[in-house]
Protein backbone atom coordinates (compact mmCIF):
# COMPACT_ATOMS: atom_id res chain seq x y z
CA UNK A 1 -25.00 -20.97 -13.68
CA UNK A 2 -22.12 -18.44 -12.80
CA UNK A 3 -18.92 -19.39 -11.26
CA UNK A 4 -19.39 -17.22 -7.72
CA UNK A 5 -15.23 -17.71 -8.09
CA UNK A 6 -12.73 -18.53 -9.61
CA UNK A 7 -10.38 -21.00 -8.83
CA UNK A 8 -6.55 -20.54 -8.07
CA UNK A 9 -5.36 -21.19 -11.46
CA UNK A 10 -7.81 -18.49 -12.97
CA UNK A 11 -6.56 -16.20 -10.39
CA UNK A 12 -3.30 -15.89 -12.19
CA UNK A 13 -4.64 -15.38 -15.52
CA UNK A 14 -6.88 -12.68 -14.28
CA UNK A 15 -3.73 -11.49 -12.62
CA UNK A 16 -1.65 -11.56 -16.01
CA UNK A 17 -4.70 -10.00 -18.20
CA UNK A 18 -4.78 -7.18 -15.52
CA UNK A 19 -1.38 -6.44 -15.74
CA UNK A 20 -1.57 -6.56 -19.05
CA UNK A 21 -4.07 -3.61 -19.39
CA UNK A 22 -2.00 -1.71 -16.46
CA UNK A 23 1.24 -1.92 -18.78
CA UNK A 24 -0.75 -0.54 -22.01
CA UNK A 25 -2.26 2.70 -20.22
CA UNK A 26 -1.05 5.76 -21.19
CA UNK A 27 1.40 8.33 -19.13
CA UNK A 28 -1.49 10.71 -18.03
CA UNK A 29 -4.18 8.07 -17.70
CA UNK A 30 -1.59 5.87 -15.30
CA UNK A 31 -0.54 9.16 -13.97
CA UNK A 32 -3.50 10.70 -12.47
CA UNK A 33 -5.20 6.91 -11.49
CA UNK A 34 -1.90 6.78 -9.70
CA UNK A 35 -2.83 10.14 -8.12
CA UNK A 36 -5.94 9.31 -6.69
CA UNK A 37 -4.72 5.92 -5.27
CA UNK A 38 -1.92 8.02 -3.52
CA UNK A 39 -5.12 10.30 -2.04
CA UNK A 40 -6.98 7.23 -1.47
CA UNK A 41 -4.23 5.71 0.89
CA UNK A 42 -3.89 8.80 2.16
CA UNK A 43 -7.73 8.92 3.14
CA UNK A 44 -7.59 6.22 4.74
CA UNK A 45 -4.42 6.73 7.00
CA UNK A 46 -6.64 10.50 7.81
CA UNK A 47 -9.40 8.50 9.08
CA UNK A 48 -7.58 5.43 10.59
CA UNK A 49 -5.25 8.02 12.83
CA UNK A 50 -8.46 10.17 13.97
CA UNK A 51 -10.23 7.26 15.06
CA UNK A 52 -7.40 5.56 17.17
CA UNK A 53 -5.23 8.70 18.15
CA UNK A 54 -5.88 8.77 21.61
CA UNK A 55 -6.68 5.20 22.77
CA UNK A 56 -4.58 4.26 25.04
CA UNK A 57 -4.53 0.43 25.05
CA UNK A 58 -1.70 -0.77 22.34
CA UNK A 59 -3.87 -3.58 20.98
CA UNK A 60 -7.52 -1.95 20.96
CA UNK A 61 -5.75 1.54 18.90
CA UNK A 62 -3.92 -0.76 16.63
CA UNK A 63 -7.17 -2.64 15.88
CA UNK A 64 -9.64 0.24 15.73
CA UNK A 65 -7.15 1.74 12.83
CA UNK A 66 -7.27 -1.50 11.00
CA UNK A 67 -10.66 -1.47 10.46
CA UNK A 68 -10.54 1.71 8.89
CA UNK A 69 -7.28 1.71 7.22
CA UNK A 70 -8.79 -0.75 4.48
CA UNK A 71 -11.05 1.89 2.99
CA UNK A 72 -8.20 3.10 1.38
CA UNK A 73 -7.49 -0.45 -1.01
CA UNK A 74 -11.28 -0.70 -1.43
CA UNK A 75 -11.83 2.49 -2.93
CA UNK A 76 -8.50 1.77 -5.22
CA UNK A 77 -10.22 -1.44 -6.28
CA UNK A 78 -13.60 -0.77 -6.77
CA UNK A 79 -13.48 2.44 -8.22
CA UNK A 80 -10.28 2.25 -10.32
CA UNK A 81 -6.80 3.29 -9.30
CA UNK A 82 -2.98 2.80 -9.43
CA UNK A 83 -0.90 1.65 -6.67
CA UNK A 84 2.67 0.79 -6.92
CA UNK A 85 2.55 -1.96 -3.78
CA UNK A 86 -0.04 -3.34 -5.63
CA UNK A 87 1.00 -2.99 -9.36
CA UNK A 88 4.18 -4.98 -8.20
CA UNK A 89 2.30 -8.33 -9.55
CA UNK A 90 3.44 -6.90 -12.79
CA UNK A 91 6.50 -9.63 -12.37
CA UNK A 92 3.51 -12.21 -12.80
CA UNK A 93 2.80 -10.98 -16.45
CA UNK A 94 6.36 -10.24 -17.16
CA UNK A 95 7.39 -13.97 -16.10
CA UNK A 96 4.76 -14.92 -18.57
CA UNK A 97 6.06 -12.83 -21.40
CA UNK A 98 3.43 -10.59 -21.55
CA UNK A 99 5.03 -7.52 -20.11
CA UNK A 100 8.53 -6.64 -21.38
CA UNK A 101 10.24 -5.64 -18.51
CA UNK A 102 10.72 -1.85 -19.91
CA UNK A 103 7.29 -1.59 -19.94
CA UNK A 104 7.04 -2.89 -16.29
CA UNK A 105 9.54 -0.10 -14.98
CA UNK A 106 7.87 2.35 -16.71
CA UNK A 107 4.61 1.40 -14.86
CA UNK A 108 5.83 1.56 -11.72
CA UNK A 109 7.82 4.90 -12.28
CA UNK A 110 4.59 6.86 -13.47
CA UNK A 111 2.88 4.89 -10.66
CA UNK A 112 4.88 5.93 -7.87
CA UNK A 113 5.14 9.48 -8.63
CA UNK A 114 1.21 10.14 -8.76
CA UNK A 115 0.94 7.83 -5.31
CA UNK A 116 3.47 10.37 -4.14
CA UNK A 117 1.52 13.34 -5.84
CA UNK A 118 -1.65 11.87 -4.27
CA UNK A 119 -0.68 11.29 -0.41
CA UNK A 120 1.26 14.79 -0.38
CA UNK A 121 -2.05 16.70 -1.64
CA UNK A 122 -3.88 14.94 0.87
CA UNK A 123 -1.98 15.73 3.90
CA UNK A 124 -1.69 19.40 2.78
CA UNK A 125 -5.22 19.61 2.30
CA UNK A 126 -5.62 17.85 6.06
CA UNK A 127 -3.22 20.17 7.20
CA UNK A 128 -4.77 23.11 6.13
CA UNK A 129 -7.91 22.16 6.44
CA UNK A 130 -7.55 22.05 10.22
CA UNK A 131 -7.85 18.31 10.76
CA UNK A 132 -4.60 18.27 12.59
CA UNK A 133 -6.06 20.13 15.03
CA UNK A 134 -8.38 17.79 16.36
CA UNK A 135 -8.40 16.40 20.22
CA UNK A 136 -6.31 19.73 20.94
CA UNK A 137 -4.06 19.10 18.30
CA UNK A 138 -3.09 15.58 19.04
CA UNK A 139 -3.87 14.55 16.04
CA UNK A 140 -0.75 16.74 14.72
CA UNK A 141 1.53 15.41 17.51
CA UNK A 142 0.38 11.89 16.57
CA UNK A 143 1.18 11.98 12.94
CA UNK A 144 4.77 14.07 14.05
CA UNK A 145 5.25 10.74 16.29
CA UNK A 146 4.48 7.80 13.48
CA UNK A 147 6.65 9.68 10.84
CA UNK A 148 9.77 9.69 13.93
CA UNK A 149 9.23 6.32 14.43
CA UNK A 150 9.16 5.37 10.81
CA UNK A 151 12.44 7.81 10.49
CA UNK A 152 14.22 6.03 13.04
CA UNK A 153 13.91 2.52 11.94
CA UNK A 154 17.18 0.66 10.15
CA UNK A 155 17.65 -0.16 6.76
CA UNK A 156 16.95 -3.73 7.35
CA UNK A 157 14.15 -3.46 9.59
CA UNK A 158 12.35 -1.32 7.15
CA UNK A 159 13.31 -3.04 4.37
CA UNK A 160 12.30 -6.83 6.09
CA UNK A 161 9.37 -4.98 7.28
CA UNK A 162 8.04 -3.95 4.06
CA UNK A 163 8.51 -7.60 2.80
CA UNK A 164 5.76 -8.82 5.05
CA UNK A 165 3.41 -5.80 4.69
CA UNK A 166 3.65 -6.13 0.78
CA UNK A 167 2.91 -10.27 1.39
CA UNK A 168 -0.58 -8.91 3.21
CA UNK A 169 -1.47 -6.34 0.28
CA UNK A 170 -0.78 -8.27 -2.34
CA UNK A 171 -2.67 -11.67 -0.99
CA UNK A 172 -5.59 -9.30 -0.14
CA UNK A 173 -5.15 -7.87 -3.86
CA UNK A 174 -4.89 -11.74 -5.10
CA UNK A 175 -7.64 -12.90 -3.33
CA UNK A 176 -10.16 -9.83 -4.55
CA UNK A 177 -9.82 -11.49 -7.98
CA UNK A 178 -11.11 -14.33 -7.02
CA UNK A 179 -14.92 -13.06 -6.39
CA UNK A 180 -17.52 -12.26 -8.74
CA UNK A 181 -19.20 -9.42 -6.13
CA UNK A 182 -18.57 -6.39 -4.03
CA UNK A 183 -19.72 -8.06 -0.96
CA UNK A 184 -17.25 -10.46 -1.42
CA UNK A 185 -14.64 -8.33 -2.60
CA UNK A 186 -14.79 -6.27 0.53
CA UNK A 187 -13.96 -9.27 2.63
CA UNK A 188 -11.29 -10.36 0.65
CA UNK A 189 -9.78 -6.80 1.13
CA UNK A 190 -10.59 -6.09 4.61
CA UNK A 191 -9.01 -8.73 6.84
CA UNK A 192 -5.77 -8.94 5.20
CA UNK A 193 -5.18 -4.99 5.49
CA UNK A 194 -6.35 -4.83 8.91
CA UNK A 195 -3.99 -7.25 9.62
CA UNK A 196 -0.95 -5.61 7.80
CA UNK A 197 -1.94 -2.58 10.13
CA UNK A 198 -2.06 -4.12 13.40
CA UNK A 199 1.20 -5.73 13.03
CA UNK A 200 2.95 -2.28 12.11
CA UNK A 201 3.81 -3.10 8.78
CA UNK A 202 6.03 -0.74 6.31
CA UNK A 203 3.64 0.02 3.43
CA UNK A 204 5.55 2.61 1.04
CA UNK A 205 2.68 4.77 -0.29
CA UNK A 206 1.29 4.95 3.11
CA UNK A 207 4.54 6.37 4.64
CA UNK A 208 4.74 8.84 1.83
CA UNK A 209 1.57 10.10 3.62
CA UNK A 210 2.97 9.70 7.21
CA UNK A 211 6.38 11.22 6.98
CA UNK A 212 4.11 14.78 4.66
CA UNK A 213 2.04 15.08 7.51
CA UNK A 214 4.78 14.56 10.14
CA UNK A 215 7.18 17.38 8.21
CA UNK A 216 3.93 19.55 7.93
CA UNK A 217 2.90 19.39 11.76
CA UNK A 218 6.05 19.76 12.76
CA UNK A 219 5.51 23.18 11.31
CA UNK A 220 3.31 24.32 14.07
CA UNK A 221 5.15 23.72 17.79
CA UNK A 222 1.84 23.47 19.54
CA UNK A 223 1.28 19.75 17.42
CA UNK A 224 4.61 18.44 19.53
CA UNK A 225 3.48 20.08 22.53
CA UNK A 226 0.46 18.34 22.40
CA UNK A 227 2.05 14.74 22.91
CA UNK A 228 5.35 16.34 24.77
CA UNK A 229 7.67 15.41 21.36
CA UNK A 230 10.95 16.35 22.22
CA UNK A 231 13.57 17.45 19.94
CA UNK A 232 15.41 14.15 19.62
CA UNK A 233 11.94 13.09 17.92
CA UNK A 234 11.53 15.92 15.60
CA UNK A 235 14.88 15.70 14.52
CA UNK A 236 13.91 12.21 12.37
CA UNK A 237 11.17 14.30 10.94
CA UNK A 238 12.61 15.75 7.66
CA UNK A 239 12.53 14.61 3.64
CA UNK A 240 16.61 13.54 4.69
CA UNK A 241 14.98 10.60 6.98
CA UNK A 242 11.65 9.82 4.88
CA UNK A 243 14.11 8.89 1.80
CA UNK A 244 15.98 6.84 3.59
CA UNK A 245 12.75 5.01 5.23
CA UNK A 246 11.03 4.75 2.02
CA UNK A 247 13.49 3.18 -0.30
CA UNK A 248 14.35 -0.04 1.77
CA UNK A 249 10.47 0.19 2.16
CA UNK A 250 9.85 0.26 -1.53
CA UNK A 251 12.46 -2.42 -2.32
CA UNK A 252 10.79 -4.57 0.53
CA UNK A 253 7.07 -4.08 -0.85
CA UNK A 254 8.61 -5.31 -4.50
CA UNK A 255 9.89 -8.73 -2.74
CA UNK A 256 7.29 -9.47 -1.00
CA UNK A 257 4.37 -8.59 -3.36
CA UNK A 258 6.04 -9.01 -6.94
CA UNK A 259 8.59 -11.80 -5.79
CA UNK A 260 7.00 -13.94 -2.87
CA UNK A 261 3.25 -13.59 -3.67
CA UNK A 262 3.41 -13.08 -7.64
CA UNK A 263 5.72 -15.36 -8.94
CA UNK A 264 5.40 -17.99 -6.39
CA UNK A 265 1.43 -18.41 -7.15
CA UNK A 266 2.21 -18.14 -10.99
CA UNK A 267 5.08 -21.11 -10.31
CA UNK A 268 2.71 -22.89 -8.33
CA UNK A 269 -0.31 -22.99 -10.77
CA UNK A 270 1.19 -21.45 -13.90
CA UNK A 271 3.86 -23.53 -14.73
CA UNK A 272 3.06 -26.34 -12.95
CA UNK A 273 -0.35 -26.38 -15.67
CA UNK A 274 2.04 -25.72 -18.35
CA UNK A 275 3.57 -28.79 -17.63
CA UNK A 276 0.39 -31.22 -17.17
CA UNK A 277 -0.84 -29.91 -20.61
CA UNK A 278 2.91 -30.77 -22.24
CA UNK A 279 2.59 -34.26 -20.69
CA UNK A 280 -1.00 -34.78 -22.01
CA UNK A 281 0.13 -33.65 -25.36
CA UNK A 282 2.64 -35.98 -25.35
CA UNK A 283 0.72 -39.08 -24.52
């Protein structure tokens, strides 16, 4: 009978023979799957922001877009794409001399570019496409108001911040390995994103969606009438103040998926099975 699971130990094997595979594709192959996760995100953050736009209540907006948001990893997983937060379990193969480290730094430099290709050409196509427009263009002003938000945050909150979003991902990436079906894949996925989302975590790809669509609606001036944005707002809206959200975001979402989640599971089971087997050898 089929294992329905695999066990904890597995799960790090299956997360070095995947990383494996990840460090062996080619540029154009990683490039465009790293594309389409970037669009996939993006999708996601579309349909997450038009369904919770314009509730009012903190906690029932917050949750409504976390149910949603997770489409976003599922269609990344189950169809097949690359995304940098979660190709940061890379370290895991690396630390198990599998990946040189080159060859891990080249994977997540042709990743992140596509995820930033990806999430652009979404928001211009929602842009264009008059989805902005929606609920008399609150939709616009909403997306103008995450990406000034995201703009005005410190260094250290956005880095800290992108620590424990990156924790989330990755577990719900971890824990997808684990089952055998889709059923149970989609479970695996679904909680742990939602619950990146309603905390307000800093996910990097997902911001290089938010701060596009800000810097596009803030192209039309009815958007930021729409929610009253003043200029003190719009003025954190601009490639100047999504750089300098996104790299203490990135270097966050490294720690806390590569670092905290990656090599502490492949310490905990890896080596600590590494050293049973030396012991039983010895006896």
């Amino acid at each position: 009978m089929e294992k329905r699971m695999l066990t904890p130990p597995e799960i790090v094997d299956e997360a070095i023979n995947v990383g494996v595979k990840k460090s062996k594709g080619s540029f154009y192959t990683t490039l465009l799957g790293a594309i389409l996760a970037g669009a996939y995100v993006a999708l996601g953050a579309v349909s997450a922001a038009a369904a919770s736009h314009s509730i009012e209540n903190y906690g029932l907006a917050k949750f409504v877009a976390g149910a949603i948001f997770p489409v976003g990893l599922m269609m990344i997983i189950f169809n097949g794409a690359e995304l940098f937060t979660g190709n940061t379990l890379l370290l895991v193969g690396h630390k198990d001399g599998k990946i040189p480290f080159t060859k891990v730094l080249r994977n997540w430099g042709i990743v992140y570019l596509g995820n930033i290709i990806g999430s652009i050409l979404i928001a211009y196509l929602a842009y264009a496409g008059g989805v902005f427009d929606a609920n008399g263009g609150k939709l616009g002003g909403y997306f103008i108001k995450i990406a000034a938000y995201k703009g005005g945050l410190k260094f250290s909150t956005a880095f800290f911040s992108g620590i424990l979003c990156n924790i989330v991902v990755c577990l719900a990436v971890w824990a997808q390995y684990a089952a055998k079906d889709i059923i149970s894949k989609v479970f695996a996925i679904w909680f742990p994103i939602m619950a990146f989302v309603v905390a307000g975590f800093e996910h990097s790809v997902a911001n290089m969606f938010y701060f596009t669509a800000g810097i596009l609606a803030k192209l039309n001036p009815a958007y930021a009438e729409a929610l009253q944005l003043h200029s003190d707002k719009l003025a954190k809206v601009d490639i100047v103040h999504a750089i300098s959200n996104i790299i203490p975001v990135t270097l966050g979402n490294i720690v806390g998926g590569g670092v905290i989640v990656g090599l502490s599971y492949y310490y905990l089971y890896k080596k600590s099975l590494v050293k049973v087997e030396n012991v039983q050898k010895a006896m």
